[in-house]
N, C-alpha and C. Protein backbone atom coordinates (compact mmCIF):
# COMPACT_ATOMS: atom_id res chain seq x y z
N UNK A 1 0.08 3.86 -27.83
CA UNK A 1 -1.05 3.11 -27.33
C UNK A 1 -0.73 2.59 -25.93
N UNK A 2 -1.42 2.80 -24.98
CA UNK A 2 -0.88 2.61 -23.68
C UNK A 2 -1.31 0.63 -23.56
N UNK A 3 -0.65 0.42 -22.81
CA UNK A 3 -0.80 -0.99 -21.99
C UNK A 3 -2.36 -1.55 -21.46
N UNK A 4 -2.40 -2.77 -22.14
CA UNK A 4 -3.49 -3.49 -21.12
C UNK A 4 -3.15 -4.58 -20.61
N UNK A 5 -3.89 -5.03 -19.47
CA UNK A 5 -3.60 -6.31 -19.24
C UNK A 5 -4.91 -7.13 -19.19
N UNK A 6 -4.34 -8.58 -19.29
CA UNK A 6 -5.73 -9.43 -19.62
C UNK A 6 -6.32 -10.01 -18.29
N UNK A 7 -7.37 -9.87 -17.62
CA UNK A 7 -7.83 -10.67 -16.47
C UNK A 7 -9.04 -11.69 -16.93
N UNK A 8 -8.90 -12.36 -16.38
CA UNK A 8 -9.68 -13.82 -16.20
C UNK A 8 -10.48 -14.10 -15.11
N UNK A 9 -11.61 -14.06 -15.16
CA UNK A 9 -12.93 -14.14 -14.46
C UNK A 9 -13.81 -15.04 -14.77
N UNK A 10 -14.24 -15.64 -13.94
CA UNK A 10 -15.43 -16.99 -14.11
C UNK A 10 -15.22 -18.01 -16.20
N UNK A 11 -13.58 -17.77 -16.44
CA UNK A 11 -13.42 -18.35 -17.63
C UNK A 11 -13.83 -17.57 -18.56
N UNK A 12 -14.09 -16.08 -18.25
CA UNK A 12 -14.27 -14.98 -19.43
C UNK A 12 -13.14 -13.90 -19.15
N UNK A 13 -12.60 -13.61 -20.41
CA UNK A 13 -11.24 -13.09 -20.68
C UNK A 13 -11.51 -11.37 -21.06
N UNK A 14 -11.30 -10.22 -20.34
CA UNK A 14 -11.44 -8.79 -20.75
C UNK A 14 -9.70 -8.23 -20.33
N UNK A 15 -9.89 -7.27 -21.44
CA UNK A 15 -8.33 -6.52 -21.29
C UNK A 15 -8.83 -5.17 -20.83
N UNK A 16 -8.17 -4.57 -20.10
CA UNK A 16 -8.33 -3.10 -19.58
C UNK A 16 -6.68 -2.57 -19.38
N UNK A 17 -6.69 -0.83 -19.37
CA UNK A 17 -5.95 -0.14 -19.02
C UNK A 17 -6.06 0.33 -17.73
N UNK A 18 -4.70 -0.01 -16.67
CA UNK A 18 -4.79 0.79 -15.50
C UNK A 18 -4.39 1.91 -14.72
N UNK A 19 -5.30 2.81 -15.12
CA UNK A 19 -4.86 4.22 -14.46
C UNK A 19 -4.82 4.22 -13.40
N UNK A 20 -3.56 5.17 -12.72
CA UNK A 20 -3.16 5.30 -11.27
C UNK A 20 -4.43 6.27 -11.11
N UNK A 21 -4.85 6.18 -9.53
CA UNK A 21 -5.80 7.47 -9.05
C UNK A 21 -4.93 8.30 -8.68
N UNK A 22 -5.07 9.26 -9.24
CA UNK A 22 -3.68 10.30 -8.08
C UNK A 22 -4.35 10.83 -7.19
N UNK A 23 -3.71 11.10 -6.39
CA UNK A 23 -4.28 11.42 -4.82
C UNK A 23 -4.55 12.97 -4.76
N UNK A 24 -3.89 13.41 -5.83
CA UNK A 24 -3.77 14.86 -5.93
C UNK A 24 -5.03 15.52 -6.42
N UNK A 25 -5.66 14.53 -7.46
CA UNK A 25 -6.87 14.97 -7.77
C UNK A 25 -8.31 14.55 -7.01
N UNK A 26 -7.82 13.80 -6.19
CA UNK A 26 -8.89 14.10 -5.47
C UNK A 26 -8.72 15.08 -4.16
N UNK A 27 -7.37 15.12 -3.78
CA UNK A 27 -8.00 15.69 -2.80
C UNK A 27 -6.84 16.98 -2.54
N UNK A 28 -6.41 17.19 -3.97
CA UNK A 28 -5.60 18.77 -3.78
C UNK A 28 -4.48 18.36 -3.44
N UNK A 29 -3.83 19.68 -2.91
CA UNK A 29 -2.10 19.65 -2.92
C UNK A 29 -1.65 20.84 -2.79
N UNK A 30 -0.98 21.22 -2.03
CA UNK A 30 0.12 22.86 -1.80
C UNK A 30 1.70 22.56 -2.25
N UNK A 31 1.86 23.63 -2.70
CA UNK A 31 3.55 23.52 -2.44
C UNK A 31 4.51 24.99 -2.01
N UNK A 32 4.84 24.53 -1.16
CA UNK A 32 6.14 25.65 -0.83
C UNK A 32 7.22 26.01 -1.83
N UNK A 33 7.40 27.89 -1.59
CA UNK A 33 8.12 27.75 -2.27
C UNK A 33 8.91 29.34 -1.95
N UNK A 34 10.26 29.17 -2.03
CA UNK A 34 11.08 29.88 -1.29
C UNK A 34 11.97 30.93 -1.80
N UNK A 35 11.63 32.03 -1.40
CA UNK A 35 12.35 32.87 -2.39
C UNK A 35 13.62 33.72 -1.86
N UNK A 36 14.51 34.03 -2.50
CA UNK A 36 15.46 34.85 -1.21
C UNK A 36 15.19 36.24 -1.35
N UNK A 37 16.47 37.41 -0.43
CA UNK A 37 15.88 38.76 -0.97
C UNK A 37 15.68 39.36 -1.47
N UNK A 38 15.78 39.15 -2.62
CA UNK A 38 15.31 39.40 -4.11
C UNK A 38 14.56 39.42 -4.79
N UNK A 39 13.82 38.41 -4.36
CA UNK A 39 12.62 37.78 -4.91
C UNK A 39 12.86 36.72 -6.07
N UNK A 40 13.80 36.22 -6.50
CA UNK A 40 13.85 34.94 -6.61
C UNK A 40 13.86 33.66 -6.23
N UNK A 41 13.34 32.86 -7.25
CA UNK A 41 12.90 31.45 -6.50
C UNK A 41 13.66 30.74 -5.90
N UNK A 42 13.73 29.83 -4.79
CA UNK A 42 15.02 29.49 -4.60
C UNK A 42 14.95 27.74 -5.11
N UNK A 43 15.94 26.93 -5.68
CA UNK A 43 16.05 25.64 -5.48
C UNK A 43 16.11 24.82 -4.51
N UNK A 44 15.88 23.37 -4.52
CA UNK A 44 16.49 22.77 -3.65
C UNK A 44 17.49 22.32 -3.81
N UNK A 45 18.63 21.85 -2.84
CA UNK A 45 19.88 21.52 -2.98
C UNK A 45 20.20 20.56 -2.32
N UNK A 46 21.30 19.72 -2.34
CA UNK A 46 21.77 18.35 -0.71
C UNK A 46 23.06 18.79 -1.26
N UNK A 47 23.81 18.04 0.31
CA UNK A 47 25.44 18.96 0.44
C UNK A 47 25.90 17.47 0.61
N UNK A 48 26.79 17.21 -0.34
CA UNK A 48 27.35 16.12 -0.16
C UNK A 48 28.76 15.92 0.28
N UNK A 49 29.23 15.30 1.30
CA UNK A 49 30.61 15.25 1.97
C UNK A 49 30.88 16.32 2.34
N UNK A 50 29.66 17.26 2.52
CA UNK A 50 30.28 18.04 3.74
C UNK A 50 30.88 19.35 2.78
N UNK A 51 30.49 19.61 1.55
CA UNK A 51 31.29 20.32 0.64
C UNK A 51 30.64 20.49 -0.41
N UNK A 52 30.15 19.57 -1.42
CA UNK A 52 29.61 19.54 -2.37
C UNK A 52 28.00 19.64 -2.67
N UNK A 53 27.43 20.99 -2.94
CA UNK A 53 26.47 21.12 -3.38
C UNK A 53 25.66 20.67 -4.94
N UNK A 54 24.47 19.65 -4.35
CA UNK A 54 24.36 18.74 -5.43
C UNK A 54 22.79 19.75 -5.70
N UNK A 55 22.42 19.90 -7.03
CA UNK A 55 21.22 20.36 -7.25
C UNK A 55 19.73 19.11 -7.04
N UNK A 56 18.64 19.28 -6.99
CA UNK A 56 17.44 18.38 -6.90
C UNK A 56 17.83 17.79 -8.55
N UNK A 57 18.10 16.17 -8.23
CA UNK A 57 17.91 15.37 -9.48
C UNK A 57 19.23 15.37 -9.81
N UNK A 58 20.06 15.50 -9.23
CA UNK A 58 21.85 15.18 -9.66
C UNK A 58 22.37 13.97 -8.96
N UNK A 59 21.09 13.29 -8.57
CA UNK A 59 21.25 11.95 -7.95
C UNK A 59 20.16 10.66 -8.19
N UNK A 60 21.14 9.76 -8.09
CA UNK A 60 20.06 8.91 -8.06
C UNK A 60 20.64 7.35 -7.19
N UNK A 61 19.59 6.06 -7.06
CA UNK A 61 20.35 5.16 -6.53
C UNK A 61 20.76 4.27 -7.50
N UNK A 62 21.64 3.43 -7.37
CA UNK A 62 22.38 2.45 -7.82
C UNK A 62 22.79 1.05 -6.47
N UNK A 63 22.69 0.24 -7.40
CA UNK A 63 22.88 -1.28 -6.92
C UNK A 63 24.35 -1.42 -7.27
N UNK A 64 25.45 -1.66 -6.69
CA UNK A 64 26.88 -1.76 -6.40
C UNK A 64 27.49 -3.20 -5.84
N UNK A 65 28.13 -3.92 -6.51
CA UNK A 65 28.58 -4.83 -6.27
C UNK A 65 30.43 -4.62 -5.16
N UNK A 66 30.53 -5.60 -4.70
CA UNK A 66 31.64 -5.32 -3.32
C UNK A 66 32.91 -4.63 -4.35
N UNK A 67 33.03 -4.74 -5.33
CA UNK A 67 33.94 -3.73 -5.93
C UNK A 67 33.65 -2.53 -6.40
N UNK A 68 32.53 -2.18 -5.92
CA UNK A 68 31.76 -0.83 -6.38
C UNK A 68 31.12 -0.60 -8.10
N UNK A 69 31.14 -1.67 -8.75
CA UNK A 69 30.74 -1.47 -9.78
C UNK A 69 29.14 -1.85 -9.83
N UNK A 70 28.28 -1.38 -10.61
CA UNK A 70 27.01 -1.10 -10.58
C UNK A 70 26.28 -2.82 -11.18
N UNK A 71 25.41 -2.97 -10.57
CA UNK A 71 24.86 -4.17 -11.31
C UNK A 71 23.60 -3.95 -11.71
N UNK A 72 23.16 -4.57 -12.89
CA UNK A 72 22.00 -4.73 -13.43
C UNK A 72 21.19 -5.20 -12.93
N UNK A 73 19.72 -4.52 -12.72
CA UNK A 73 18.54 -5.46 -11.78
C UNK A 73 18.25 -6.62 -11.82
N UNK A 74 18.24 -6.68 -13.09
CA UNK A 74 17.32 -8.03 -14.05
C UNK A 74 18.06 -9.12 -13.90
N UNK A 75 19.68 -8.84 -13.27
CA UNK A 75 20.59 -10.01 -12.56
C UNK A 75 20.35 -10.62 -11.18
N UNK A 76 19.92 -9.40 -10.52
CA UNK A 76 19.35 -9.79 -9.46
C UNK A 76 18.92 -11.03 -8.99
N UNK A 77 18.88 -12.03 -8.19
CA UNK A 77 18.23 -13.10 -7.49
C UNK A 77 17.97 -12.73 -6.12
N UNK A 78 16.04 -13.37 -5.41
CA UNK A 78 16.10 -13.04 -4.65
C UNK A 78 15.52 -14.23 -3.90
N UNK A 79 16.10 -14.25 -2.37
CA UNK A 79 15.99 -15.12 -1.27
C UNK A 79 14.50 -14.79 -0.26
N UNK A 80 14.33 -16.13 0.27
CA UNK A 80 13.50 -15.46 1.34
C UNK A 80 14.14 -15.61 2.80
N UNK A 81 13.50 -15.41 3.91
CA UNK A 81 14.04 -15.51 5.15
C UNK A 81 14.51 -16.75 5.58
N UNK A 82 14.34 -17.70 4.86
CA UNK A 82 14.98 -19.35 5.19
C UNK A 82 16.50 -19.44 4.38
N UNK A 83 16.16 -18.54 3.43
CA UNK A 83 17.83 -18.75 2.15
C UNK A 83 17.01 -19.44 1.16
N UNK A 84 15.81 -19.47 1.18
CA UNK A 84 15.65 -20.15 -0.35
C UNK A 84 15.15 -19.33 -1.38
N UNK A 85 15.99 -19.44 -2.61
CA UNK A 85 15.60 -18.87 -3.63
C UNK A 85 13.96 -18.70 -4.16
N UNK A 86 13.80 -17.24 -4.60
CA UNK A 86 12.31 -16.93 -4.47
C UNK A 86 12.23 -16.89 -6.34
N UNK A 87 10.94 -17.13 -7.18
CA UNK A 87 10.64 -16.94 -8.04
C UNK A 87 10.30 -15.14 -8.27
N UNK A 88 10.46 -14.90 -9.40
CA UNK A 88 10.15 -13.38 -9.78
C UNK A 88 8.60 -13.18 -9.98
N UNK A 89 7.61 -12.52 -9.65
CA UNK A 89 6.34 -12.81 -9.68
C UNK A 89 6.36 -11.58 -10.99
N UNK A 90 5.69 -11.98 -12.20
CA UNK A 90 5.23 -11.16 -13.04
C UNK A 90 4.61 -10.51 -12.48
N UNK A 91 4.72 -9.05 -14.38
CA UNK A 91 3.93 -8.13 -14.30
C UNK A 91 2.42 -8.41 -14.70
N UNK A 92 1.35 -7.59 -14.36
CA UNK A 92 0.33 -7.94 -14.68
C UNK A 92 0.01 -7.67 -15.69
N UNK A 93 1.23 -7.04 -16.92
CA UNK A 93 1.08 -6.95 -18.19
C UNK A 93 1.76 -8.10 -18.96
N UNK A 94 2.65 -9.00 -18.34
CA UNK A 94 3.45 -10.27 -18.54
C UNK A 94 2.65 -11.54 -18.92
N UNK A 95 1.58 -12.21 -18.17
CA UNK A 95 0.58 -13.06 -18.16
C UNK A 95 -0.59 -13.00 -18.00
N UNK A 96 -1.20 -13.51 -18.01
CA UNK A 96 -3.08 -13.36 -17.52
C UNK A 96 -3.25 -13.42 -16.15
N UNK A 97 -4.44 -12.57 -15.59
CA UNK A 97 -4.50 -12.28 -14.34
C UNK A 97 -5.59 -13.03 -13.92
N UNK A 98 -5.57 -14.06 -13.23
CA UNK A 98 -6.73 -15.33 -12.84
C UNK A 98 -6.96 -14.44 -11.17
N UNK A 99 -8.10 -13.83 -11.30
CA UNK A 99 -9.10 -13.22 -10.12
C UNK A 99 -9.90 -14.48 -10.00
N UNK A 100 -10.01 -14.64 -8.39
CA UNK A 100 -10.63 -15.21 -7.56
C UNK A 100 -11.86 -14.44 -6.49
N UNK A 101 -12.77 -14.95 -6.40
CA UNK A 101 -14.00 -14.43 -5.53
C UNK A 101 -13.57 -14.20 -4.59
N UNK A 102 -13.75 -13.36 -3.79
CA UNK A 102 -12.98 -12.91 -2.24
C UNK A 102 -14.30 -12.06 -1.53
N UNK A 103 -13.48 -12.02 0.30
CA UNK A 103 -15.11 -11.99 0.92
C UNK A 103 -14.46 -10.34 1.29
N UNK A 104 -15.72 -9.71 1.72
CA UNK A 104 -15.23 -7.82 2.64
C UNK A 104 -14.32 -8.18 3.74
N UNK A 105 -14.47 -9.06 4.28
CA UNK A 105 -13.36 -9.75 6.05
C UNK A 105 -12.29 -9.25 4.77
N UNK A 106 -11.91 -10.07 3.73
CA UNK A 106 -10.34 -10.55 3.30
C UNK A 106 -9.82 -9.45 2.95
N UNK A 107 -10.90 -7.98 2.32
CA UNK A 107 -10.70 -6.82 1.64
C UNK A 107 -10.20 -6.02 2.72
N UNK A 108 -10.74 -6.02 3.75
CA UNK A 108 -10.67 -4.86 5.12
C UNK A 108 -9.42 -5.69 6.00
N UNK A 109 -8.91 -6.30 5.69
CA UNK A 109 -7.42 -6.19 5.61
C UNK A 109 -6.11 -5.80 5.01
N UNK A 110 -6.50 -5.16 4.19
CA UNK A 110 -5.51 -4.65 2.90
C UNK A 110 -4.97 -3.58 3.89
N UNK A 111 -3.73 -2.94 3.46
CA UNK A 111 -3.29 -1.84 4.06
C UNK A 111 -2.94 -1.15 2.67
N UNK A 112 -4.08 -0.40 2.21
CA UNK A 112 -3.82 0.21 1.19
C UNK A 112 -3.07 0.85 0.30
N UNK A 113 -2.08 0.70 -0.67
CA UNK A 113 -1.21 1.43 -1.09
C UNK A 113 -1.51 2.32 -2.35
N UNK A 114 -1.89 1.99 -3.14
CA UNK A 114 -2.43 2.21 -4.27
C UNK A 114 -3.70 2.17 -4.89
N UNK A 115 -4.34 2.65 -5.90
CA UNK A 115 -5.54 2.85 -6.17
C UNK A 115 -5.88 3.01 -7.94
N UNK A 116 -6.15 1.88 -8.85
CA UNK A 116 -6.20 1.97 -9.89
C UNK A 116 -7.87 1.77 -10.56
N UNK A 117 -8.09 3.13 -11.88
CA UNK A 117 -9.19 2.81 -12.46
C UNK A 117 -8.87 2.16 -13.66
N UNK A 118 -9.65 0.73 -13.84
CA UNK A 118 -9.87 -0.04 -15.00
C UNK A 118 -10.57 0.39 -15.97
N UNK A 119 -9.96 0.79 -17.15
CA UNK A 119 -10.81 1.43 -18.26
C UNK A 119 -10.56 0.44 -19.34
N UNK A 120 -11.80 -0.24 -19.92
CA UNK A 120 -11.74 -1.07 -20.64
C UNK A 120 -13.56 -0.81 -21.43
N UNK A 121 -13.37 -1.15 -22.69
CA UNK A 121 -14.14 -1.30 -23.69
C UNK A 121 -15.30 -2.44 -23.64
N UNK A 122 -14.58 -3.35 -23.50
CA UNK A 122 -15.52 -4.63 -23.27
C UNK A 122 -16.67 -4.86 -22.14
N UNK A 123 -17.89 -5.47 -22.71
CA UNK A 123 -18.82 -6.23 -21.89
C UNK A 123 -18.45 -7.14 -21.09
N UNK A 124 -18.50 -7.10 -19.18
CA UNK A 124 -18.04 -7.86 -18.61
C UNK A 124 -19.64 -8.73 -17.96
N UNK A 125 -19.43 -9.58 -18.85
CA UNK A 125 -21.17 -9.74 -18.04
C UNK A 125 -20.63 -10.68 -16.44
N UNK A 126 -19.62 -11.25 -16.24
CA UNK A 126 -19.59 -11.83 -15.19
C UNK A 126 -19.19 -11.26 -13.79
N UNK A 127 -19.01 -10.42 -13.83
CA UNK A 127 -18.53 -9.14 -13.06
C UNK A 127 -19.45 -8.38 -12.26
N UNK A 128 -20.16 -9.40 -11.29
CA UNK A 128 -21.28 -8.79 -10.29
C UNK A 128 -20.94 -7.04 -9.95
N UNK A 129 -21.87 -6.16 -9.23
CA UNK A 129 -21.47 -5.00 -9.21
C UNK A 129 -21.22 -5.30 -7.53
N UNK A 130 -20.29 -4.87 -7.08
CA UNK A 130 -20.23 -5.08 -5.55
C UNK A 130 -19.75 -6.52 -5.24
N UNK A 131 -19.45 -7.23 -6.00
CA UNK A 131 -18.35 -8.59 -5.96
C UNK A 131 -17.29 -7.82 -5.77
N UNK A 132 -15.67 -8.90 -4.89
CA UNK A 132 -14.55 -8.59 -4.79
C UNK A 132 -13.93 -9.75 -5.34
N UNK A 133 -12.89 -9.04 -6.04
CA UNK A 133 -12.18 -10.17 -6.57
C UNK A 133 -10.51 -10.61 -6.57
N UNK A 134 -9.89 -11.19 -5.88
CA UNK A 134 -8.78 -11.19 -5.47
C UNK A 134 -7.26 -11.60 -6.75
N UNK A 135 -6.10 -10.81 -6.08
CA UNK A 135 -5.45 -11.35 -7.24
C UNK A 135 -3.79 -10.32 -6.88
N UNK A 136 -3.01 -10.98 -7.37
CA UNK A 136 -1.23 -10.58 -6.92
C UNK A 136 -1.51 -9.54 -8.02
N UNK A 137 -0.60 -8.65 -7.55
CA UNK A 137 -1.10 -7.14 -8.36
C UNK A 137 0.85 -6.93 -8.16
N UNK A 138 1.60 -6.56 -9.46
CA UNK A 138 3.11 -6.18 -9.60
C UNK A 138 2.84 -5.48 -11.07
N UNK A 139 3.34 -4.01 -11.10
CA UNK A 139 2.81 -3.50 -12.21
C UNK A 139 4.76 -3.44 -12.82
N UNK A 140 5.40 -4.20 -12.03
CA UNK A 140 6.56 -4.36 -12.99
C UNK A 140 7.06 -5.79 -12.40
N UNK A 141 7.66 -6.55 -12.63
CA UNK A 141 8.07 -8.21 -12.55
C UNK A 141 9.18 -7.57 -11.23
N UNK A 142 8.52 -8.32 -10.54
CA UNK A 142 9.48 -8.01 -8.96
C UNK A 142 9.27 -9.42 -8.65
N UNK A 143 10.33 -9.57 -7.03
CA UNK A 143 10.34 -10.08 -6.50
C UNK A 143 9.12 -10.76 -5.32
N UNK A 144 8.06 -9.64 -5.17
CA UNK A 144 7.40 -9.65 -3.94
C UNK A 144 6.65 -9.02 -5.01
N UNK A 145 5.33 -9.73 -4.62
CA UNK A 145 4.02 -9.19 -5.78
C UNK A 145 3.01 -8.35 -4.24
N UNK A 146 2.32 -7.59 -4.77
CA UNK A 146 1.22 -6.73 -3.66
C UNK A 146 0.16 -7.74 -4.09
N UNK A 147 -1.22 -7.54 -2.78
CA UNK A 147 -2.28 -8.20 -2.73
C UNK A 147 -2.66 -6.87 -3.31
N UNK A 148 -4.30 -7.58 -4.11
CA UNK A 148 -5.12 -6.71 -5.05
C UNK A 148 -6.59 -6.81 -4.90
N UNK A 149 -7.37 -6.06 -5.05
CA UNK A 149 -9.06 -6.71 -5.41
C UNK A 149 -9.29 -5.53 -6.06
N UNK A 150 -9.86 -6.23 -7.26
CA UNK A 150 -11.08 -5.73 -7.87
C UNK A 150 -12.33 -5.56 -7.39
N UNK A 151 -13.15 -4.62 -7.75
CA UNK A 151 -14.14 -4.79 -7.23
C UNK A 151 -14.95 -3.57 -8.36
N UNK A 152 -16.41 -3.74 -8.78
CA UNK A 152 -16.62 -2.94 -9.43
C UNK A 152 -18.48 -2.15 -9.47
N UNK A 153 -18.48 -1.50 -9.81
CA UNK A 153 -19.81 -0.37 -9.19
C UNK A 153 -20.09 0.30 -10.30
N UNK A 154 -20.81 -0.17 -11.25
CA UNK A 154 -21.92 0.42 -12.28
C UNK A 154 -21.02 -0.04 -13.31
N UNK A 155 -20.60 1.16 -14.09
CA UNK A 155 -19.89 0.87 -15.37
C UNK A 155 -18.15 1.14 -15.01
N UNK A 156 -17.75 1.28 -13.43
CA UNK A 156 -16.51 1.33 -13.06
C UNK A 156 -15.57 0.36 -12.50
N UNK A 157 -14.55 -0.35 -13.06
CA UNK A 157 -13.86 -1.24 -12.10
C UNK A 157 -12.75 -0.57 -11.20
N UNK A 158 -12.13 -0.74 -9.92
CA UNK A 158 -11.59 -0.67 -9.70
C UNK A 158 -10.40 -0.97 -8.89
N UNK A 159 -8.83 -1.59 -9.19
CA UNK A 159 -7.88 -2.26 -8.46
C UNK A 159 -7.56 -1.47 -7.19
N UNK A 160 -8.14 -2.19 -6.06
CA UNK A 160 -6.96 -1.27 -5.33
C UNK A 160 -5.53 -2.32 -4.53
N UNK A 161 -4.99 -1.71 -4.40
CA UNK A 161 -3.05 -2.64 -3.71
C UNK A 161 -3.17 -2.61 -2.85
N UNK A 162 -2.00 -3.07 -2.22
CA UNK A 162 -1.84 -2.69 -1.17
C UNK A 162 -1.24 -4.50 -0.51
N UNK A 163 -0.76 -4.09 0.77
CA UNK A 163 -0.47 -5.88 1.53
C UNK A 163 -1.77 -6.09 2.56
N UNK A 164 -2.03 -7.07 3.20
CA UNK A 164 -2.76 -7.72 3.91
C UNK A 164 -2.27 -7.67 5.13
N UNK A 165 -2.76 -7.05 6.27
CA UNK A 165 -2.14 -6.60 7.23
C UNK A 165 -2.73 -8.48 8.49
N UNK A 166 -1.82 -8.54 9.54
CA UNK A 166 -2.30 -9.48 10.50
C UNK A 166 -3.21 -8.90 11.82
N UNK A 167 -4.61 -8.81 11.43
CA UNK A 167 -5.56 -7.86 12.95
C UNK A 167 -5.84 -9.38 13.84
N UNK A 168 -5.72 -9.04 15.29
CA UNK A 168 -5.99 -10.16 16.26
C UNK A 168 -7.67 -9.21 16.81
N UNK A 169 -8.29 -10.34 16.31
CA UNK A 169 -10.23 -9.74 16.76
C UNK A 169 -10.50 -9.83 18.10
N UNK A 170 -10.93 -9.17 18.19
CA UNK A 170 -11.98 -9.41 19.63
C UNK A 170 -13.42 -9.77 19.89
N UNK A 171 -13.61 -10.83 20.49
CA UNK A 171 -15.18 -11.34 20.37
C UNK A 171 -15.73 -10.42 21.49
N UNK A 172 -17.17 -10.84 21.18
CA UNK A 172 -18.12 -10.52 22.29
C UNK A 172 -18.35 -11.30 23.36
N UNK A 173 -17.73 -12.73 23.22
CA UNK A 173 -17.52 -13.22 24.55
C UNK A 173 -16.56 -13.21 25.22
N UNK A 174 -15.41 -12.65 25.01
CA UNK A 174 -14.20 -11.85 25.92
C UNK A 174 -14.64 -10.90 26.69
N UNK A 175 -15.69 -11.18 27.70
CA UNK A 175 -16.16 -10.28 28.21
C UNK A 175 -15.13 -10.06 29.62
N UNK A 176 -14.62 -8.67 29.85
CA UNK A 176 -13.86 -8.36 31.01
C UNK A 176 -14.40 -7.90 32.08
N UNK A 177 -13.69 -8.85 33.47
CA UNK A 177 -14.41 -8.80 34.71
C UNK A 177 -13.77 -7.46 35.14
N UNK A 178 -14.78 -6.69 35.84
CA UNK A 178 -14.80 -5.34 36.68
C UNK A 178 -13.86 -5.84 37.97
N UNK A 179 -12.80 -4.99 38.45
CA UNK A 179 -11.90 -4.86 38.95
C UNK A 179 -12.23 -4.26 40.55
N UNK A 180 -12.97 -4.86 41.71
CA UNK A 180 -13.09 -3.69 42.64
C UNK A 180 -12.02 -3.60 43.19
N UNK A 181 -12.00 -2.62 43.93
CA UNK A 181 -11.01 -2.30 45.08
C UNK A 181 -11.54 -2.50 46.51
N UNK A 182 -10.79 -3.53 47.16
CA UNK A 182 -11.10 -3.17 48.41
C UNK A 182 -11.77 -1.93 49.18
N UNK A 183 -12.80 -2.02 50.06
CA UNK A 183 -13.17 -0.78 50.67
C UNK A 183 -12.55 -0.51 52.17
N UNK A 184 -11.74 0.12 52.55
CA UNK A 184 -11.38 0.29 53.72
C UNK A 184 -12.23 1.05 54.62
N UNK A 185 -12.32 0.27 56.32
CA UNK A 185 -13.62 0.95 56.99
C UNK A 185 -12.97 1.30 57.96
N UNK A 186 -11.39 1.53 58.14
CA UNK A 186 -11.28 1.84 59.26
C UNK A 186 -11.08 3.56 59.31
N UNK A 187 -11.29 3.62 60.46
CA UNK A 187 -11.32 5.16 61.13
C UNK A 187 -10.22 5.89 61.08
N UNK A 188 -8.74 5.12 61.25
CA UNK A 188 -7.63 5.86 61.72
C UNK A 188 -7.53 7.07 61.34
N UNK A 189 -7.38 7.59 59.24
CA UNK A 189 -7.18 8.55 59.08
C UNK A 189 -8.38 9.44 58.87
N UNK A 190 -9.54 9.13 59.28
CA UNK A 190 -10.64 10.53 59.60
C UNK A 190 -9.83 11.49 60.69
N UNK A 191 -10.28 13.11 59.86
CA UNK A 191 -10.13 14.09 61.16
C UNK A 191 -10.94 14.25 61.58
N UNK A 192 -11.35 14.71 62.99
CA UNK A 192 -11.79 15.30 64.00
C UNK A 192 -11.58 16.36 64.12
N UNK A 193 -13.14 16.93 63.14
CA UNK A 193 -13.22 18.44 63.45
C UNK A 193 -13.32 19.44 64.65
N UNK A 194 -13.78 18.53 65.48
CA UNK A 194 -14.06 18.86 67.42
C UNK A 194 -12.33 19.39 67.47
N UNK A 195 -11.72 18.95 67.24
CA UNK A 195 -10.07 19.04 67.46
C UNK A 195 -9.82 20.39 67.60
N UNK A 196 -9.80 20.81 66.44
CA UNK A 196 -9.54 22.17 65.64
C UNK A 196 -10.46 23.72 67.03
């Protein structure tokens, strides 16, 4: 049974499942693929130290403590740019998700990362169609949660991620003064076609 999580709207409580959009289905995908003279397929490979041929997936990363031994995530603590210890922001399958009304300005700042459809069973009667609704979006308990809005259109909701980028606007009364250039009237460098 896959995962839901519970969101909270105007004090009415609905659970939904969130499917990733894959990008693939909407909008396709190629892949290369390399054969030698033979006509077999070829793999991919990485050469490690200069010597050692590692196959695709004979690696992975690890977190290493100054004696090289591996540490567990979930030990992890994390700081912010002052040194002060940061709280872990749940998953949005961890607690209830309290969405807030949000305006198109706050949405058309997102720098999009992700794209989820809400599939859920329940009657949302509070759930204008074309309302946005704001909310920390971490689909695993991290450190740094993504900005989110809901927003939803007939019988579809949908999350999209992503962070909130900083745009500096430009009004319409920043109006910029035209630049002339001096006109020069003197004669010196005219030729004199009589010359010739």
């Amino acid at each position: 049974m896959a995962r839901k999580a519970e969101f909270i709207i105007n004090g009415q409580s609905f659970f939904a499942e969130l499917q990733k959009v894959d990008r693939k289905k909407l909008y396709g995908w190629s892949d290369t693929e390399v054969k030698d003279s033979s006509g077999s397929l070829c793999k991919l490979a990485g050469l490690a130290d200069g010597r050692i041929v590692l196959p695709s997936g004979s690696t992975s990363l690890l977190t290493l403590n100054e004696k090289g031994e591996e540490i567990d995530k979930s030990k992890l603590v994390g700081f912010d740019k002052q040194g002060k210890e940061v709280a872990m922001v749940p998953s949005v399958y961890d607690e209830k998700v309290l969405l807030r009304e949000s305006t198109i300005d706050e949405y058309l700042l997102l720098s999009v990362k992700s794209v989820y459809h809400l599939k859920t069973d329940e009657s949302i009667a509070n759930f204008d169609d074309g309302k946005l609704y704001y909310f920390i979006f971490n689909y695993r308990a991290d450190f740094e949660g993504d900005d989110a809005f809901l927003i939803k259109q007939g019988n579809d909701i949908f999350a999209v991620t992503g962070k909130k980028v900083e745009v500096e606007f430009v009004g319409i009364e920043e109006v910029e003064e035209e630049i002339i250039s001096p006109v020069d009237t003197s004669d010196e460098d005219e030729l004199d076609f009589a010359m010739f």
